[in-house]
Protein backbone atom coordinates (compact mmCIF):
# COMPACT_ATOMS: atom_id res chain seq x y z
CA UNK A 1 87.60 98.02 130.68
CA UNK A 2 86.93 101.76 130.50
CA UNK A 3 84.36 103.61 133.01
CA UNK A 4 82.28 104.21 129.74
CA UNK A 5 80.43 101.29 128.34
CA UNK A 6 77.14 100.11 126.87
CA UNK A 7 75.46 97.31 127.05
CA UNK A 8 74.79 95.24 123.58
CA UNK A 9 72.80 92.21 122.87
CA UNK A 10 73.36 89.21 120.30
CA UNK A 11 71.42 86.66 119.01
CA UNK A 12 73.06 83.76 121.15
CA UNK A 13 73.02 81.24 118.06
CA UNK A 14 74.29 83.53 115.34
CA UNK A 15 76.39 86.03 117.07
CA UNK A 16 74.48 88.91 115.19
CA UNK A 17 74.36 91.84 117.34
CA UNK A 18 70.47 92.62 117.55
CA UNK A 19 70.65 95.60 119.35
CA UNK A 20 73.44 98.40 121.25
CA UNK A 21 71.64 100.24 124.52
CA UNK A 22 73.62 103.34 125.76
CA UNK A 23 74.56 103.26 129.87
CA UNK A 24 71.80 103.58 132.42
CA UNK A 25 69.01 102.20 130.06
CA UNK A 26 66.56 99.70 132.07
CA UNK A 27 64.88 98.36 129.44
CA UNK A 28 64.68 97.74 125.62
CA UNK A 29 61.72 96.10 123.39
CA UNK A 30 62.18 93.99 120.45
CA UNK A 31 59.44 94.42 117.71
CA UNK A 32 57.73 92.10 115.14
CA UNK A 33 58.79 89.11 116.86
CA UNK A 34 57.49 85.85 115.20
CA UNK A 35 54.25 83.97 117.06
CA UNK A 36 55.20 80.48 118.32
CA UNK A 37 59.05 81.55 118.28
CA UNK A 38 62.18 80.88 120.64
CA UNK A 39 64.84 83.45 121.25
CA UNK A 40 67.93 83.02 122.83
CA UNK A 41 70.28 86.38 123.68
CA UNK A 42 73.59 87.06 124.56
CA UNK A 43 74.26 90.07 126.63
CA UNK A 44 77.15 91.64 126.95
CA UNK A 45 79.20 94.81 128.70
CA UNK A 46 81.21 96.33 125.88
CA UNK A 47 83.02 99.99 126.48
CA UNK A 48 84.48 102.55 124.07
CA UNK A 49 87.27 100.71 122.94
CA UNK A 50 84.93 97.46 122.41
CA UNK A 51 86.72 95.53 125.03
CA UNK A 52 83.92 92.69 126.21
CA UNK A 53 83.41 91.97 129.82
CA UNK A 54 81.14 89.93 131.56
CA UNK A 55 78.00 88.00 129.31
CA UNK A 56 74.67 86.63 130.56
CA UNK A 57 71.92 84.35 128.94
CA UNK A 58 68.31 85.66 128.29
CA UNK A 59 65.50 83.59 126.86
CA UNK A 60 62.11 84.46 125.42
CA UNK A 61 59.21 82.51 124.11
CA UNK A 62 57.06 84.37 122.11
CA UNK A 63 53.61 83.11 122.72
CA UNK A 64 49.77 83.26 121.32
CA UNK A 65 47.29 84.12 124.25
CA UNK A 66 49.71 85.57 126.39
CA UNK A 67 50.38 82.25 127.82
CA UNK A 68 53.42 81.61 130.24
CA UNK A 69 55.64 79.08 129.21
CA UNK A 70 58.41 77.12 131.50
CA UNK A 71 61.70 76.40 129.74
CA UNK A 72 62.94 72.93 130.01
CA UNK A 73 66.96 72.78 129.70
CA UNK A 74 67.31 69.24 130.71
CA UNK A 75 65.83 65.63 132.21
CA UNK A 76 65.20 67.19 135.70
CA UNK A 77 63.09 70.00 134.62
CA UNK A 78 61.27 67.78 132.16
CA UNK A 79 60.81 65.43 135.15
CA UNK A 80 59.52 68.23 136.89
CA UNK A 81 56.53 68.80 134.60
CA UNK A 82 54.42 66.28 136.12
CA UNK A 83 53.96 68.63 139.44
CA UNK A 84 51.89 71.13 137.31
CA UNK A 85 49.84 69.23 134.83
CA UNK A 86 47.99 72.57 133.54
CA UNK A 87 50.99 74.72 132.38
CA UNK A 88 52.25 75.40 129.46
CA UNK A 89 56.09 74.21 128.91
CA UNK A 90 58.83 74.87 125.85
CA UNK A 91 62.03 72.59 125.34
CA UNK A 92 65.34 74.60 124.99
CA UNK A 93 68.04 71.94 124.59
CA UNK A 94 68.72 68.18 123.68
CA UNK A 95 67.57 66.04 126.64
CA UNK A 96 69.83 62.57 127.02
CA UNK A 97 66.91 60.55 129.35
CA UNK A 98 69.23 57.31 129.63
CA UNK A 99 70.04 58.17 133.64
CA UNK A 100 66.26 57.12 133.96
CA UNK A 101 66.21 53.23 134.05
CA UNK A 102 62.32 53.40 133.72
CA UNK A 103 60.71 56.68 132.88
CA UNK A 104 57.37 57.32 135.08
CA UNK A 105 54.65 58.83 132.71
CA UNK A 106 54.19 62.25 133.49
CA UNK A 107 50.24 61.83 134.20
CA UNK A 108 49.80 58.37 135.06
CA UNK A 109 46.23 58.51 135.83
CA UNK A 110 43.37 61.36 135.29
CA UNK A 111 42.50 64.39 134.87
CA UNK A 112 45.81 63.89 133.07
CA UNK A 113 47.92 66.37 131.33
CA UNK A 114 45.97 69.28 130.53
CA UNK A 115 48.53 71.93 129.55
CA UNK A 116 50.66 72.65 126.55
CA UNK A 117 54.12 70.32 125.44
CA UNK A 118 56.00 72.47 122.83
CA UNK A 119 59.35 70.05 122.15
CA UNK A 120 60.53 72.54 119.45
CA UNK A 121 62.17 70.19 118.05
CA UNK A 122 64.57 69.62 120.08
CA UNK A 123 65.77 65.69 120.38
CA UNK A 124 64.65 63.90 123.50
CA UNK A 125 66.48 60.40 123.31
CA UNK A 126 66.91 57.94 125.32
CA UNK A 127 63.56 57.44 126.59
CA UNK A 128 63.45 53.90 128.61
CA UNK A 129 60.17 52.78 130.26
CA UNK A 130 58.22 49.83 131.03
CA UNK A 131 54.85 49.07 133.30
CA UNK A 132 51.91 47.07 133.63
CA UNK A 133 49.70 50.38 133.44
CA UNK A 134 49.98 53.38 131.00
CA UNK A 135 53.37 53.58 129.43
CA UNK A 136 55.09 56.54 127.50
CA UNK A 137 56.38 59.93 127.71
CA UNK A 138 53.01 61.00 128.80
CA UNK A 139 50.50 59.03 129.98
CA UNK A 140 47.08 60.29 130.05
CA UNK A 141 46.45 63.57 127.84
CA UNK A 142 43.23 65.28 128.14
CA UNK A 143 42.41 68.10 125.84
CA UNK A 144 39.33 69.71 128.20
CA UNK A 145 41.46 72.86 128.00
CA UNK A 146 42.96 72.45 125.14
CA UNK A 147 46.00 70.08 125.79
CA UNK A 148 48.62 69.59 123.28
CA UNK A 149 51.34 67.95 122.31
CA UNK A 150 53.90 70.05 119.82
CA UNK A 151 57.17 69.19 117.73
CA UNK A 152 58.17 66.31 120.28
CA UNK A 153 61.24 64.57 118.74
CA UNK A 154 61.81 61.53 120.20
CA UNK A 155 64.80 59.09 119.55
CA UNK A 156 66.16 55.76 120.92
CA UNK A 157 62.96 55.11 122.52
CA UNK A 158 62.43 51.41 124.33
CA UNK A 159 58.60 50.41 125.25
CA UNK A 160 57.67 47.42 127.36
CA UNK A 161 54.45 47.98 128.15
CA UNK A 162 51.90 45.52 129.63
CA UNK A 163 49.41 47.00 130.67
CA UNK A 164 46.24 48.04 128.41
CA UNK A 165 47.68 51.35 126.05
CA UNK A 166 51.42 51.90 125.64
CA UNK A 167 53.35 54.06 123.54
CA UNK A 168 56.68 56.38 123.27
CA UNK A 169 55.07 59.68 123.30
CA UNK A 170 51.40 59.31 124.90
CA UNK A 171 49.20 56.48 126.42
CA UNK A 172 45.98 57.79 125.84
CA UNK A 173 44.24 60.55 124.22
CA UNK A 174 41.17 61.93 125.13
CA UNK A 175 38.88 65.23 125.38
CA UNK A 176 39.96 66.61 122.38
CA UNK A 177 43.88 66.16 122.65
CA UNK A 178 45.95 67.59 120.39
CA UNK A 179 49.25 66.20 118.52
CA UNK A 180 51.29 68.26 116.55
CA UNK A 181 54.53 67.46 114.24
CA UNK A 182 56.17 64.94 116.44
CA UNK A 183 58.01 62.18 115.52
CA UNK A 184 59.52 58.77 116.96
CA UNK A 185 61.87 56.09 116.70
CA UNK A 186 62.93 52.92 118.93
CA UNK A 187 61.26 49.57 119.33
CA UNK A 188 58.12 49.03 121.44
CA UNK A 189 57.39 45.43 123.01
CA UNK A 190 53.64 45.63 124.62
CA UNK A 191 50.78 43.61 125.64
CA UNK A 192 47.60 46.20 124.71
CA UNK A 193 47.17 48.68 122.13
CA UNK A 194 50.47 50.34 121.00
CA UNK A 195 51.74 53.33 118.58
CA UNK A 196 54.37 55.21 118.36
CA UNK A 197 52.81 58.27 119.08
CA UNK A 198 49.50 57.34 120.94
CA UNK A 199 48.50 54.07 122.42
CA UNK A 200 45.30 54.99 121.57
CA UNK A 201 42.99 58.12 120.77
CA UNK A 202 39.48 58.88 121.18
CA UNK A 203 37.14 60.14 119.24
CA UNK A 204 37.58 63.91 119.95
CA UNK A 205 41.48 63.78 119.58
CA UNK A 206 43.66 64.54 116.76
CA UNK A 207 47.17 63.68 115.10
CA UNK A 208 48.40 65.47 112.76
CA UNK A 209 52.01 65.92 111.01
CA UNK A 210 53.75 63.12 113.14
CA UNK A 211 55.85 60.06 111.79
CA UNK A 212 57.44 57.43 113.14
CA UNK A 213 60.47 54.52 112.76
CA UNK A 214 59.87 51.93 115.14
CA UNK A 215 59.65 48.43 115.38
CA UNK A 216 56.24 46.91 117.40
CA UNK A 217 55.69 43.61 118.82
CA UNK A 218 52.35 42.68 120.11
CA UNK A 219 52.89 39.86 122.41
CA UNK A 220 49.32 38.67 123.90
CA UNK A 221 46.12 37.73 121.76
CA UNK A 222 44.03 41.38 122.73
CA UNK A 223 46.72 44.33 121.68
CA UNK A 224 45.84 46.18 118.72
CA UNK A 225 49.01 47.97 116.86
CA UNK A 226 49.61 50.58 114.51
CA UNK A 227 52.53 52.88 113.51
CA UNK A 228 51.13 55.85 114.56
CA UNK A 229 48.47 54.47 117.32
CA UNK A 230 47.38 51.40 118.16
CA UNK A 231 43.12 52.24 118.57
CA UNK A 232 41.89 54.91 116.78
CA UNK A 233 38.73 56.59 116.87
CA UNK A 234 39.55 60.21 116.49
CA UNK A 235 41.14 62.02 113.31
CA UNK A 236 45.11 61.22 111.75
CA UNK A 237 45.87 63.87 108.89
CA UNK A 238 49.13 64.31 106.67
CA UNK A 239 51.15 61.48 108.97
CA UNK A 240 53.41 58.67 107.69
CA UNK A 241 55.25 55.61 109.13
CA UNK A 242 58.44 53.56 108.90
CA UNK A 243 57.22 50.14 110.90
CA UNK A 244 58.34 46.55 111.03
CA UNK A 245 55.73 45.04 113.11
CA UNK A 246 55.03 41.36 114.61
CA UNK A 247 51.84 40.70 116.43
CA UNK A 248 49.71 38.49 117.90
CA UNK A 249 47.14 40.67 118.21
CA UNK A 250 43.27 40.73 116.77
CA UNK A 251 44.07 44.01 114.63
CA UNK A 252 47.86 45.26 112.82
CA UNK A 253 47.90 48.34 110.76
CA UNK A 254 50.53 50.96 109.39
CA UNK A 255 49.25 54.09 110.45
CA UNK A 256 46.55 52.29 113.22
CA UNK A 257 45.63 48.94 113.87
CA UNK A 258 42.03 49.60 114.32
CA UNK A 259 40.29 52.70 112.61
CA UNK A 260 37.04 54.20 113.89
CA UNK A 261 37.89 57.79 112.53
């Protein structure tokens, strides 16, 4: 490469070149980025003749409130999320979670998760856990400041839960926890109350957007199942379910298997 080069930058995905930024520029600022968006960047050394040379990653999360998300690029660092339950984390890449032989729920036991989960879409699979406690992704999920739950995309997912709420995405619900567009599909094999989504839900917590494939066994006489959650008390909009379920439990529904919303 030549002595005289600039510095350009591509959209990682595409390949589009976003933006060319002349030698000895520290800085450059995108404008009208989209709210609740993830960019990924490619930049590059390019000189006069448009030889390429050396490349690095950048990524951006463009979020409301001036919040500080933590990328997640793999099982590890979504491991990892349990040692700060009150941040706010984004998914970047496919996860594969079968090197976990039982998955720990990230918040086993309160306050609980208390930050924000944005999965953007991105396919966790793979998800293997069992327990005589809570049982899911998440346990506990408390929405005192305004927890949520986004776009988790769950796949492959195997429950055996015997303890009193189990479920592939969250236990339990409560303080005005939110769940947004996330969907699941597996089998769960449980004891207590059981959904795909959330073992059970309060009265203060929402679901919203979510569906689910999965097929739900209730095994003891007291486990209430549902497609979506097993006890509900708190509000399910615009959410739909693909379920084959056997129980020997009191209640069995699509979406819940008991409804106090």
């Amino acid at each position: 490469m030549t002595a005289d080069f600039k510095i350009n930058i591509y959209d990682e995905k595409s390949g589009t070149l976003l933006a060319s930024v002349a030698k000895g520029v520290q800085s450059h600022t995108f404008e009208s980025l989209t709210v609740n968006t993830y960019y990924s960047c490619l930049i590059r050394v390019v000189d006069k003749l448009e030889n390429k040379g050396a490349s690095v990653s950048a990524a951006a999360y463009t979020a409301p409130g001036g919040r500080n998300y933590t990328l997640i690029h793999n099982a590890a660092e979504l491991d990892d999320v349990r040692n700060d339950l009150n941040a706010h984390y984004i998914v970047v890449n496919a996860i594969d979670l079968s090197s976990y032989a039982n998955w720990n729920p990230i918040a086993f036991s309160a306050p609980g998760f208390r930050g924000t989960f944005e999965g953007n879409g991105y396919e966790i699979r793979s998800l293997h856990a069992s327990g005589s406690m809570m049982v899911g992704l998440f346990g506990i999920v408390d929405g005192t400041n305004g927890a949520q739950l986004n776009n988790v995309v769950l796949t492959g997912v195997v429950i055996q839960g015997n303890g009193p709420a189990s479920a592939a995405l969250a236990a339990s619900l409560v303080s005005g926890a939110a769940v947004n567009g996330c969907s699941v599909s597996g089998t769960l094999t449980v004891a207590g109350n059981a959904g795909a989504i959330a073992g059970s839900c309060d009265n203060t917590s929402t679901i919203e957007r979510c569906s689910a494939v999965v097929d739900i066994t209730i095994n003891t006489a007291v486990g209430n199942g549902g497609g979506i959650t097993g006890s509900n008390a708190g509000t399910i909009n615009d959410s739909s379910v693909n379920i084959a379920i056997q129980s020997s439990g009191p209640n069995t529904g699509g979406l819940c298997g008991t409804n106090n919303g």
